[in-house]
PDB file of N, CA and C in Angstrom:
ATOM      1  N   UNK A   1      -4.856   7.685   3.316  1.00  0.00           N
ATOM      2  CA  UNK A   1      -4.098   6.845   4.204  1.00  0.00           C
ATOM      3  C   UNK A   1      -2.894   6.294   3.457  1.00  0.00           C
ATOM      4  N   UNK A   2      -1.348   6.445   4.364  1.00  0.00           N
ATOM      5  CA  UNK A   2      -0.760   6.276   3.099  1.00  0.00           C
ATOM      6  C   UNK A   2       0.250   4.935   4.665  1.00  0.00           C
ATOM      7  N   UNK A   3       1.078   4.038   3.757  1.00  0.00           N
ATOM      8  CA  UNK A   3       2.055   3.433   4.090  1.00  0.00           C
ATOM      9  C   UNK A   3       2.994   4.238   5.232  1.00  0.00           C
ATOM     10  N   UNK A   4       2.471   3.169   6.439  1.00  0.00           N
ATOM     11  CA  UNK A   4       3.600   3.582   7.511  1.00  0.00           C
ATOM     12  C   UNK A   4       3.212   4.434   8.462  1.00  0.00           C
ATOM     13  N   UNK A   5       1.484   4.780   8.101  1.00  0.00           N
ATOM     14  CA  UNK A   5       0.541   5.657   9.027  1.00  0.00           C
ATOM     15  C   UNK A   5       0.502   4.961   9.807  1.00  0.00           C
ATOM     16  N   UNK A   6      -0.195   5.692  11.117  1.00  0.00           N
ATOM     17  CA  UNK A   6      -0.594   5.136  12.327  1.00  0.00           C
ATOM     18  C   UNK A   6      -1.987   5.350  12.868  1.00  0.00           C
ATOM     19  N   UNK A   7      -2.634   4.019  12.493  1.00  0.00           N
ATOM     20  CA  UNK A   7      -4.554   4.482  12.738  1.00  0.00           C
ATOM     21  C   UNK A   7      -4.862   3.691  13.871  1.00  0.00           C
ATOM     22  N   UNK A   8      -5.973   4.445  14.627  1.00  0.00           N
ATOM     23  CA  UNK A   8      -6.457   3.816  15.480  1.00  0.00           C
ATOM     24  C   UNK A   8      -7.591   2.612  15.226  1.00  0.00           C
ATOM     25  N   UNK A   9      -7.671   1.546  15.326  1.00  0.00           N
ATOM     26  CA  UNK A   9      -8.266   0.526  14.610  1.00  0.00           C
ATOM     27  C   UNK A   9      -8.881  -0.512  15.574  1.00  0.00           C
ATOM     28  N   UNK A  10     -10.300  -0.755  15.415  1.00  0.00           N
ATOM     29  CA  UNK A  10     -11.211  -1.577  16.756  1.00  0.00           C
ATOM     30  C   UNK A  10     -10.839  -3.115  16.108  1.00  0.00           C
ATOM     31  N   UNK A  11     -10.080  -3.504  16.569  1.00  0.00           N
ATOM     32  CA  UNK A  11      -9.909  -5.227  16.086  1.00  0.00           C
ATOM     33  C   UNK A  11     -10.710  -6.314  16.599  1.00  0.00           C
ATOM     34  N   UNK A  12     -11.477  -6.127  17.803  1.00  0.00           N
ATOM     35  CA  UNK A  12     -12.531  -6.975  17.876  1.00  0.00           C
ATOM     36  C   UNK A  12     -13.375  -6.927  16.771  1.00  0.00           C
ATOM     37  N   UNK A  13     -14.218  -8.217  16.886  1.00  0.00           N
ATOM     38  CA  UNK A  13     -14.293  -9.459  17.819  1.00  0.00           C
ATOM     39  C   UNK A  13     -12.453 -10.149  17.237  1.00  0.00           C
ATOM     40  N   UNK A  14     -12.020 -11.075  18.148  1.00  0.00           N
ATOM     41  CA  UNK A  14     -10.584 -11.482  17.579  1.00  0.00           C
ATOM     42  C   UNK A  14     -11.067 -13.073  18.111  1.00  0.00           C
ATOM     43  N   UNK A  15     -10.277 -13.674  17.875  1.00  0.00           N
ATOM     44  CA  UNK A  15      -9.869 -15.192  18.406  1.00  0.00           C
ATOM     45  C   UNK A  15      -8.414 -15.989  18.817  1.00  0.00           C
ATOM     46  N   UNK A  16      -8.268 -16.461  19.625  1.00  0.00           N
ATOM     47  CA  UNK A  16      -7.342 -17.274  20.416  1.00  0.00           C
ATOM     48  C   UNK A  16      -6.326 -16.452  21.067  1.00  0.00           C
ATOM     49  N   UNK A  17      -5.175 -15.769  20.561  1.00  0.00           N
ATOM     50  CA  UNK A  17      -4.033 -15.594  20.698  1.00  0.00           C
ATOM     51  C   UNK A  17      -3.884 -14.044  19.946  1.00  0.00           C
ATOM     52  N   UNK A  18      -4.890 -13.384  19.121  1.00  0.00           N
ATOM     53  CA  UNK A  18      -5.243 -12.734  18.272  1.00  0.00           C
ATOM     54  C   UNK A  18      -5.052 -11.173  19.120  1.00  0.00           C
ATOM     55  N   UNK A  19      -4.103 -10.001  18.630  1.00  0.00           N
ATOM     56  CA  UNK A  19      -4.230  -8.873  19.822  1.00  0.00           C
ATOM     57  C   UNK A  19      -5.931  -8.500  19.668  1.00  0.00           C
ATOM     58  N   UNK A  20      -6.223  -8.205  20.830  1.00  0.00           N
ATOM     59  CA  UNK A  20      -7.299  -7.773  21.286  1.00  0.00           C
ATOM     60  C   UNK A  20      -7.718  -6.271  21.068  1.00  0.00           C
ATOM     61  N   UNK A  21      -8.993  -5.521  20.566  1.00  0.00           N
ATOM     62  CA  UNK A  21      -9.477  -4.905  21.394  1.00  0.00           C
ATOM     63  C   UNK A  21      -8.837  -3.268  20.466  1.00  0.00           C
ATOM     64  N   UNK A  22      -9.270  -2.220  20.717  1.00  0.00           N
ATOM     65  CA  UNK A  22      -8.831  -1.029  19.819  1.00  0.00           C
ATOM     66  C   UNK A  22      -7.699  -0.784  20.048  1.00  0.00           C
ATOM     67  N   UNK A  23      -7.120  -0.276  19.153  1.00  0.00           N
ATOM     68  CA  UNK A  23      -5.381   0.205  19.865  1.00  0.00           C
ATOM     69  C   UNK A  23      -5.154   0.649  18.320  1.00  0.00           C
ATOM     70  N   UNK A  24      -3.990   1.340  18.605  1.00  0.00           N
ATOM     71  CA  UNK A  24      -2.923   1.846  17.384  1.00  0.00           C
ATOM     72  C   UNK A  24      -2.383   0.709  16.607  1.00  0.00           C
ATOM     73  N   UNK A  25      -2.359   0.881  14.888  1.00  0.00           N
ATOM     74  CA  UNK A  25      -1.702   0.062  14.247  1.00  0.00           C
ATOM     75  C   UNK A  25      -0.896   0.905  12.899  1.00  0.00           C
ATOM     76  N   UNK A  26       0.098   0.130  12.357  1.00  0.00           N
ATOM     77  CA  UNK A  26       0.897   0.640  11.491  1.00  0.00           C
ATOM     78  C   UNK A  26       0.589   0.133  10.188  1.00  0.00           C
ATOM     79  N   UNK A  27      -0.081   0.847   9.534  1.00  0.00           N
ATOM     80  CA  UNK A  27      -0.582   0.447   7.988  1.00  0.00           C
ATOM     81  C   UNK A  27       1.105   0.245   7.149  1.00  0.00           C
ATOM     82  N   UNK A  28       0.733  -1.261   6.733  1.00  0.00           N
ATOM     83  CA  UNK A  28       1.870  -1.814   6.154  1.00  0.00           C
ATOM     84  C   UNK A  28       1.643  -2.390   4.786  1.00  0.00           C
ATOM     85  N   UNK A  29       0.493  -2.078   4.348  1.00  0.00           N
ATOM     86  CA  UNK A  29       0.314  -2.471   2.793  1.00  0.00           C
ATOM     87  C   UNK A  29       0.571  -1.099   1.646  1.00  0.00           C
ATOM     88  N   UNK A  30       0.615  -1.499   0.707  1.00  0.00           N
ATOM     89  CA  UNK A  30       1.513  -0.363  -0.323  1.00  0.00           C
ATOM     90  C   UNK A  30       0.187   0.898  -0.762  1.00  0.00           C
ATOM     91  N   UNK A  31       0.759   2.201  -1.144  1.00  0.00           N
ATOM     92  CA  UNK A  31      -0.256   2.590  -0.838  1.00  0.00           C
ATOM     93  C   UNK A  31      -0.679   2.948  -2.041  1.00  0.00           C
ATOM     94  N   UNK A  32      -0.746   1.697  -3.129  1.00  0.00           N
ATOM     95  CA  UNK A  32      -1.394   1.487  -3.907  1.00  0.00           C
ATOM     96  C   UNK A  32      -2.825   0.873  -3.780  1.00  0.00           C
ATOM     97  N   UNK A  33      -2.456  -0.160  -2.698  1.00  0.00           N
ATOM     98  CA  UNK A  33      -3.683  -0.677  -2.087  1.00  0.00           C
ATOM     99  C   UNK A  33      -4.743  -0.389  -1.765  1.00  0.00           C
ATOM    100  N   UNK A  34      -3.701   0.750  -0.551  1.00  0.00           N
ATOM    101  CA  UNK A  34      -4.214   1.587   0.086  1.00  0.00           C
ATOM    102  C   UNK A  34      -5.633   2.360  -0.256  1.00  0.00           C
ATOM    103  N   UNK A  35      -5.136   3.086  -1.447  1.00  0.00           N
ATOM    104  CA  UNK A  35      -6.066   4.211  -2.802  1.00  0.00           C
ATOM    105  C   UNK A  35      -7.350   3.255  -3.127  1.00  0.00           C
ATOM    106  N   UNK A  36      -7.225   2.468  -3.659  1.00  0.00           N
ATOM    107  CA  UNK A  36      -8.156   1.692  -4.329  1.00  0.00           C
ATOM    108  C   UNK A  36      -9.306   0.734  -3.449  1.00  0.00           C
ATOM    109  N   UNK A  37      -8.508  -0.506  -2.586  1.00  0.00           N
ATOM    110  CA  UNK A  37      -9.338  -0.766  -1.880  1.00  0.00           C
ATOM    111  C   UNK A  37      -9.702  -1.099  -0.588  1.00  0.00           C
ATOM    112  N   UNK A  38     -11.148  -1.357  -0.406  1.00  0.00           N
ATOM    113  CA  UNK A  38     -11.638  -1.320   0.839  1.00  0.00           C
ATOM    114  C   UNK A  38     -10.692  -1.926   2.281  1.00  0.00           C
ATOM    115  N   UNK A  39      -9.845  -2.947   1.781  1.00  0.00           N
ATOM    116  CA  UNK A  39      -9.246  -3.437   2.988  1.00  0.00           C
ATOM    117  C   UNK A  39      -7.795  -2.820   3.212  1.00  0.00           C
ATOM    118  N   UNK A  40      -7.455  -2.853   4.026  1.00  0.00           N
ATOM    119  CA  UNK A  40      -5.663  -2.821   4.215  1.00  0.00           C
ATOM    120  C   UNK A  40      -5.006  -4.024   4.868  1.00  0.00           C
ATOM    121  N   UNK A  41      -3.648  -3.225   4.685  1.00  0.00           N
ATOM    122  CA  UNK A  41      -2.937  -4.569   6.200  1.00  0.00           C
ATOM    123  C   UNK A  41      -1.804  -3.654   6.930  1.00  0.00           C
ATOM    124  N   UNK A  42      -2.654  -3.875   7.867  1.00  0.00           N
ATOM    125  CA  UNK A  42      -1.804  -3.253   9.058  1.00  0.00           C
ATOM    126  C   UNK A  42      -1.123  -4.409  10.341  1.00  0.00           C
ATOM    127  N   UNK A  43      -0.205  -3.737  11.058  1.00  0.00           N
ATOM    128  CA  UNK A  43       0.475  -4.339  12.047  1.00  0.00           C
ATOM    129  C   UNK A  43       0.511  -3.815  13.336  1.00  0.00           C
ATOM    130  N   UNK A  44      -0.594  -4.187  14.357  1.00  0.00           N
ATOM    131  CA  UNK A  44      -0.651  -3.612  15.706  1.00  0.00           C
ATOM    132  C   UNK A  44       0.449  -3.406  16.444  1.00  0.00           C
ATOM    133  N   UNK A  45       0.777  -2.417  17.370  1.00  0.00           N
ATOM    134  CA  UNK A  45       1.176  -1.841  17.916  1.00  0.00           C
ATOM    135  C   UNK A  45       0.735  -2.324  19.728  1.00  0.00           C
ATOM    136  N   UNK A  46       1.960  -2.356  20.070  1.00  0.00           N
ATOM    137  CA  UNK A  46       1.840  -2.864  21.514  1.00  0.00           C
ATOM    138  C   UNK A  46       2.366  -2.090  22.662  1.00  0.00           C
ATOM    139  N   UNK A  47       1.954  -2.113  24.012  1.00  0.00           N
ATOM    140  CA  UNK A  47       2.987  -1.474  25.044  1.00  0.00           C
ATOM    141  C   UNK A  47       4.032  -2.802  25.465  1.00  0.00           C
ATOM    142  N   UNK A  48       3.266  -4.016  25.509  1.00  0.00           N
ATOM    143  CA  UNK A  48       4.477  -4.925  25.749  1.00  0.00           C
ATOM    144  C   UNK A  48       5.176  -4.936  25.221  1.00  0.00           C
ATOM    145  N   UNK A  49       6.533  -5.248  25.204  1.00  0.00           N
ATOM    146  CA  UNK A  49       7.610  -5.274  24.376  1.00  0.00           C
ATOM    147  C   UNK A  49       8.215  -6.751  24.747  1.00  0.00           C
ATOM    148  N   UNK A  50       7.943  -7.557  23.655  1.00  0.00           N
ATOM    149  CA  UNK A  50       9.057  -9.097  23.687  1.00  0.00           C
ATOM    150  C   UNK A  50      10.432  -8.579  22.795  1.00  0.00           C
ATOM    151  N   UNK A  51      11.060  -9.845  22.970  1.00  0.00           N
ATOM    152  CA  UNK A  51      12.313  -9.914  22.474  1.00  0.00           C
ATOM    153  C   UNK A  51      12.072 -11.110  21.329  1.00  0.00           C
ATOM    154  N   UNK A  52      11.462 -10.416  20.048  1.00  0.00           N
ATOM    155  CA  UNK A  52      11.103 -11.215  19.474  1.00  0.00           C
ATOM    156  C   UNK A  52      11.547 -11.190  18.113  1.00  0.00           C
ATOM    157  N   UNK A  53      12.343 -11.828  16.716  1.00  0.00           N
ATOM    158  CA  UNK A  53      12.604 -11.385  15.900  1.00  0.00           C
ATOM    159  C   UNK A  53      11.487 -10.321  15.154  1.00  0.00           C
ATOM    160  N   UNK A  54      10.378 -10.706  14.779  1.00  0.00           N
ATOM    161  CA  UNK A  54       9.231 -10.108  14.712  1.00  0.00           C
ATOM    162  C   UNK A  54       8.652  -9.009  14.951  1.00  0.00           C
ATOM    163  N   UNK A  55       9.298  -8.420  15.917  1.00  0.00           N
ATOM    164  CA  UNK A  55       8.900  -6.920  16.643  1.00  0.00           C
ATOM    165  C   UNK A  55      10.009  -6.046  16.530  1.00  0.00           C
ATOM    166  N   UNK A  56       9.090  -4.889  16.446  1.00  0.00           N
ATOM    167  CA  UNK A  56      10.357  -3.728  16.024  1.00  0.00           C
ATOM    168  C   UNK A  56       9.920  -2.909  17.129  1.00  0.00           C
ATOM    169  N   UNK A  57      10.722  -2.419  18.118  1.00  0.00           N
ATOM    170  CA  UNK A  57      10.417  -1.220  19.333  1.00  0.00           C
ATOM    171  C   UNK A  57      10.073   0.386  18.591  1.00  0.00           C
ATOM    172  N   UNK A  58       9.672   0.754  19.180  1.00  0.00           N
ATOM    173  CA  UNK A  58       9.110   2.120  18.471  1.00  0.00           C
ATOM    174  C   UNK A  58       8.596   3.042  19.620  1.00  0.00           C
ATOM    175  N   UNK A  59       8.812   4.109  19.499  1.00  0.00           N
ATOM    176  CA  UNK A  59       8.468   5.473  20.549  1.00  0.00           C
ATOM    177  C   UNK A  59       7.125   6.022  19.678  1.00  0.00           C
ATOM    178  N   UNK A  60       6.416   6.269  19.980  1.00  0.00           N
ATOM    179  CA  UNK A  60       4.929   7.115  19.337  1.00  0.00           C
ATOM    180  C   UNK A  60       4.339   7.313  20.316  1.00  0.00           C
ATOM    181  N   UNK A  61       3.844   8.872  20.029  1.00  0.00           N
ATOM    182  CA  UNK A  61       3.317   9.709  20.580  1.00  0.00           C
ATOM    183  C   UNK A  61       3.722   9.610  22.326  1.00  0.00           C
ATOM    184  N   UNK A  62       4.853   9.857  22.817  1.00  0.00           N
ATOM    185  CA  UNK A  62       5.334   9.342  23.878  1.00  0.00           C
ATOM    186  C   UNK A  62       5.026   8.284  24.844  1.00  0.00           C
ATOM    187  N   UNK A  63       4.912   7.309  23.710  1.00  0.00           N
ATOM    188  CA  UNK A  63       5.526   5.814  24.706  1.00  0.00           C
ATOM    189  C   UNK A  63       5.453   4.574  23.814  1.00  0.00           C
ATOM    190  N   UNK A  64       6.350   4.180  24.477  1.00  0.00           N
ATOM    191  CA  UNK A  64       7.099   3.179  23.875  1.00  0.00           C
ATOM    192  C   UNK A  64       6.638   1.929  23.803  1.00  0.00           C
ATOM    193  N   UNK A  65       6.696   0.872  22.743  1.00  0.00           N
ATOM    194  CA  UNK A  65       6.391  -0.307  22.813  1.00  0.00           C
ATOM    195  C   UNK A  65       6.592  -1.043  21.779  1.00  0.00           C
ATOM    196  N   UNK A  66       6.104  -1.749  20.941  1.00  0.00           N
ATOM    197  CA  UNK A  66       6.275  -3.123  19.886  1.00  0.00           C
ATOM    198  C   UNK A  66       5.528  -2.627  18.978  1.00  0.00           C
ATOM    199  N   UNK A  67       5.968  -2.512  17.377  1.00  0.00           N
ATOM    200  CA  UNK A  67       4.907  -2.851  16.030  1.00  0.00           C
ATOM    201  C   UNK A  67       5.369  -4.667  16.074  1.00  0.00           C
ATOM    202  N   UNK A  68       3.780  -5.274  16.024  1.00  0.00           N
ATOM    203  CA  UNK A  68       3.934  -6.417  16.608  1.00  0.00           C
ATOM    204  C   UNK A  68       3.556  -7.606  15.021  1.00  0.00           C
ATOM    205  N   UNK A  69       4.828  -7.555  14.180  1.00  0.00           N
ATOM    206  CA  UNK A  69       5.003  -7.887  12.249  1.00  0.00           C
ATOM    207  C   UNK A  69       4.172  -9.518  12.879  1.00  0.00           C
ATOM    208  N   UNK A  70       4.543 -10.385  13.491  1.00  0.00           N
ATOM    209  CA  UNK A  70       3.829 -11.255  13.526  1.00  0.00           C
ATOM    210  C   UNK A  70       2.278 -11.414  14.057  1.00  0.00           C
ATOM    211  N   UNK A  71       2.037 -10.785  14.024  1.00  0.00           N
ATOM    212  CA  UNK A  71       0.283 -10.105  14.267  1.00  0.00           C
ATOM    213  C   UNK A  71      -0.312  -9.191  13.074  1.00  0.00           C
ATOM    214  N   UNK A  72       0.074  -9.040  11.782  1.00  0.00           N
ATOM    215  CA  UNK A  72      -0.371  -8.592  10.924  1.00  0.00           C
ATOM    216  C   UNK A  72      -1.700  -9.031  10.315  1.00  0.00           C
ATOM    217  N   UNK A  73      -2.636  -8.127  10.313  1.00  0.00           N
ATOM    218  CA  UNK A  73      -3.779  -8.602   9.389  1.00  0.00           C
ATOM    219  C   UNK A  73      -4.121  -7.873   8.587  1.00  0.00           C
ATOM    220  N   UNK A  74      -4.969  -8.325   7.285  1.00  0.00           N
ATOM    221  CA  UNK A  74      -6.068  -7.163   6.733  1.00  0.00           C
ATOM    222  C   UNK A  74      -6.944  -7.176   7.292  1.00  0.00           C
ATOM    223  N   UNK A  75      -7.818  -6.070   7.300  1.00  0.00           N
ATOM    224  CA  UNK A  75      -8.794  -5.379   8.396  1.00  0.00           C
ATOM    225  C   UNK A  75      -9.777  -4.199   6.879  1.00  0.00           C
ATOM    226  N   UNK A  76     -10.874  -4.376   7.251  1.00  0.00           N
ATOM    227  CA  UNK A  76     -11.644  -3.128   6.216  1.00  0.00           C
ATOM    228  C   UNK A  76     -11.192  -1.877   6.488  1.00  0.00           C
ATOM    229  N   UNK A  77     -11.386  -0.880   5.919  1.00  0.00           N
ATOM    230  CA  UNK A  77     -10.930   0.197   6.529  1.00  0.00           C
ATOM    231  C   UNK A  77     -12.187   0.992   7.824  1.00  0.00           C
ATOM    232  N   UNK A  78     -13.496   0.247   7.346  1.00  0.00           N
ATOM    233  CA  UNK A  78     -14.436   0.408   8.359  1.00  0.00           C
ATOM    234  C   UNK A  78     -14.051   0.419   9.932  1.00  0.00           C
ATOM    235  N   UNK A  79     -13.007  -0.657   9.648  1.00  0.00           N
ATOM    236  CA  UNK A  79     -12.464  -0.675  11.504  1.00  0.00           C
ATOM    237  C   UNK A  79     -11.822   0.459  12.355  1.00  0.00           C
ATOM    238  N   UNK A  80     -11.328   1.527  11.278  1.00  0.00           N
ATOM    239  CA  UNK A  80     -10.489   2.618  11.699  1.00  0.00           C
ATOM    240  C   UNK A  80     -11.005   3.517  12.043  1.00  0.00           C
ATOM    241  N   UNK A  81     -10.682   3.783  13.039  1.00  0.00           N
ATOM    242  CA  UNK A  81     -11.652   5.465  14.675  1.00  0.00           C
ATOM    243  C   UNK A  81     -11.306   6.550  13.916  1.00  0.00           C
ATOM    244  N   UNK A  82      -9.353   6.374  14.048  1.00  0.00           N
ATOM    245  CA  UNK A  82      -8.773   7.773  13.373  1.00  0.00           C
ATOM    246  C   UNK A  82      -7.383   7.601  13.328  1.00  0.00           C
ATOM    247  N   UNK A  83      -7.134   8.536  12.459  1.00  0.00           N
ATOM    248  CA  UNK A  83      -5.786   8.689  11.767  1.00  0.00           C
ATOM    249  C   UNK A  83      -4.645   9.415  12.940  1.00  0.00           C
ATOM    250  N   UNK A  84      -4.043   9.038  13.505  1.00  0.00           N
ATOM    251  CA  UNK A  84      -2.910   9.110  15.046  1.00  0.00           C
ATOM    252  C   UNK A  84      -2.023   9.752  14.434  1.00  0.00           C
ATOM    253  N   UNK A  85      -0.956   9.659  13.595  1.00  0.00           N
ATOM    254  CA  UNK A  85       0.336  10.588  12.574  1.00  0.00           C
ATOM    255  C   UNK A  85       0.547   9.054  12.403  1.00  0.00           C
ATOM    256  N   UNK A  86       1.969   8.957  12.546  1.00  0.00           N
ATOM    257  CA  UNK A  86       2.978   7.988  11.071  1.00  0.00           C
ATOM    258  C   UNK A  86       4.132   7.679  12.042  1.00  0.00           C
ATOM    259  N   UNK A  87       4.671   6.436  11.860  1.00  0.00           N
ATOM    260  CA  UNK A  87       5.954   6.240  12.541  1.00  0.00           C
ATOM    261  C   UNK A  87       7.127   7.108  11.829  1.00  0.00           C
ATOM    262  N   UNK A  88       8.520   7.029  12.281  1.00  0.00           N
ATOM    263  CA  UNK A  88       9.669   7.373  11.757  1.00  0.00           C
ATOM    264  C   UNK A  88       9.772   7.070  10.907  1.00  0.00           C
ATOM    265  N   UNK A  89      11.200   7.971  10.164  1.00  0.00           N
ATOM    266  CA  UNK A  89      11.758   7.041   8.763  1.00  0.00           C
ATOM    267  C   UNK A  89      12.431   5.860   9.137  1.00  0.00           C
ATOM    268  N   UNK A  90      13.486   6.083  10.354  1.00  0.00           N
ATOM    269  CA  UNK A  90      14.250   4.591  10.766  1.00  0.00           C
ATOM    270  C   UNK A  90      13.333   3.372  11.359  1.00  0.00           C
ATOM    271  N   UNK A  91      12.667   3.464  11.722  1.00  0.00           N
ATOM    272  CA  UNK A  91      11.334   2.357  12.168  1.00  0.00           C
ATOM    273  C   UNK A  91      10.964   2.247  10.858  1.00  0.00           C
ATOM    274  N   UNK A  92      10.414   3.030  10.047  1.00  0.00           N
ATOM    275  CA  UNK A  92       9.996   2.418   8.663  1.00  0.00           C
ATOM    276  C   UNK A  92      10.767   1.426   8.396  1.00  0.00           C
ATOM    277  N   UNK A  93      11.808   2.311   7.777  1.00  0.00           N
ATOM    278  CA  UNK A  93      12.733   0.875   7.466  1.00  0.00           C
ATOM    279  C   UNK A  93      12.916  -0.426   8.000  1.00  0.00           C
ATOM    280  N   UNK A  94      13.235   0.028   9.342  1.00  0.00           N
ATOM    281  CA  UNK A  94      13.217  -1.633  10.358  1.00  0.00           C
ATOM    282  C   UNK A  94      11.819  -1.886   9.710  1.00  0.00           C
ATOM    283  N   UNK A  95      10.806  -1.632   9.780  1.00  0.00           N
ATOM    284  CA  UNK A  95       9.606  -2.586   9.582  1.00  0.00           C
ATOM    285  C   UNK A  95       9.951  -3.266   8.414  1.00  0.00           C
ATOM    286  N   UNK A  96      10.200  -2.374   6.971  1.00  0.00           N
ATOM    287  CA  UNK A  96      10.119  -2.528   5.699  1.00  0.00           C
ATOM    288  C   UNK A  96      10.812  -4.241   5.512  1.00  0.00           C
ATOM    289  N   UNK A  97      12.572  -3.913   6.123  1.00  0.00           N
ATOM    290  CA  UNK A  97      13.622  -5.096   6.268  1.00  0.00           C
ATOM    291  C   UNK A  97      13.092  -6.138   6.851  1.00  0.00           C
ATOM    292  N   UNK A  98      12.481  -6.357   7.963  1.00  0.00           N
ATOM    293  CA  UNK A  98      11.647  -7.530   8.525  1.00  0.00           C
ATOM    294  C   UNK A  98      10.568  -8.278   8.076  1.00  0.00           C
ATOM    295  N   UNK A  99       9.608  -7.433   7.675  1.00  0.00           N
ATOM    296  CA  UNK A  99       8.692  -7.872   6.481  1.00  0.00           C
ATOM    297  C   UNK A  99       9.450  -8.560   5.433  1.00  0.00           C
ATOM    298  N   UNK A 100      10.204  -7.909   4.431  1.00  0.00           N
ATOM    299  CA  UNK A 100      11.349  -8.783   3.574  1.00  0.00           C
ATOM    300  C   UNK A 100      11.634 -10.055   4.048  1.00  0.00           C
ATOM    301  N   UNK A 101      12.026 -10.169   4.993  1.00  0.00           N
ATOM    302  CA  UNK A 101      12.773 -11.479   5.544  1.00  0.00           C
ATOM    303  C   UNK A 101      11.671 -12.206   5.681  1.00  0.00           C
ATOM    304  N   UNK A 102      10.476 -11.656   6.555  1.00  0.00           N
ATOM    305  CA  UNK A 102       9.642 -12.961   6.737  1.00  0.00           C
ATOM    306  C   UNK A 102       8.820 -13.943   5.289  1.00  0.00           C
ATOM    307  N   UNK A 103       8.820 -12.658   4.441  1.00  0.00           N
ATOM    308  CA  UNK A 103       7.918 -13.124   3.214  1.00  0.00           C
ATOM    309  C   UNK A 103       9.229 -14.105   2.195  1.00  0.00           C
ATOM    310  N   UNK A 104      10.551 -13.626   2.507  1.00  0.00           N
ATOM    311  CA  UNK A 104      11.417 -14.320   1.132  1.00  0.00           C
ATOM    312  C   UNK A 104      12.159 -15.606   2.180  1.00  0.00           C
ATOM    313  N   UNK A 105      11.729 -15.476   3.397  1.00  0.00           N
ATOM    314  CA  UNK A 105      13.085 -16.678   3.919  1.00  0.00           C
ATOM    315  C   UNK A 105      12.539 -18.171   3.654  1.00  0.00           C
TER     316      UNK A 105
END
């Protein structure tokens, strides 16, 4: 599993405000991490789309919606169904640049 994949991942049980429920997410931890251990951190993937600094729009596997950076968690890798493919290189980047900002501002 490498940086910038796209796994299918059961995120229940969740709480409050928390995305819900199995869906596609974008593994966003380095994939040094990745190799070694049990957890990752990924960033779910949405069909809603806000207008949110936080969200980057993205087309996968034909259709469109939100990698949703302010909904990021680590998750075991136990949670993951299956491996979906990988976003773009230009969505990478948008993710990569946003992440930056949120962690240094």
């Amino acid at each position: 599993m490498k940086r910038f994949d796209v796994v299918l991942v059961s995120l229940d049980p969740t709480m409050g405000s928390e995305i819900k429920k199995s869906r596609p997410c974008v593994v966003v931890s380095p994939d040094e991490m990745n190799q070694w251990l049990q957890a990752i951190i990924v960033a779910p993937m949405t069909s809603t789309t806000r207008n949110y600094p936080t969200r980057v729009g993205v087309l996968f596997d034909g259709k469109s919606g939100d990698i949703a950076l302010d909904q990021i968690r680590t998750i075991d890798k136990k949670r993951i169904l299956k491996t979906l493919g990988s976003i773009d290189s230009p969505t990478s980047v948008e993710v990569s640049e946003i992440l930056v900002e949120m962690f240094t501002a």
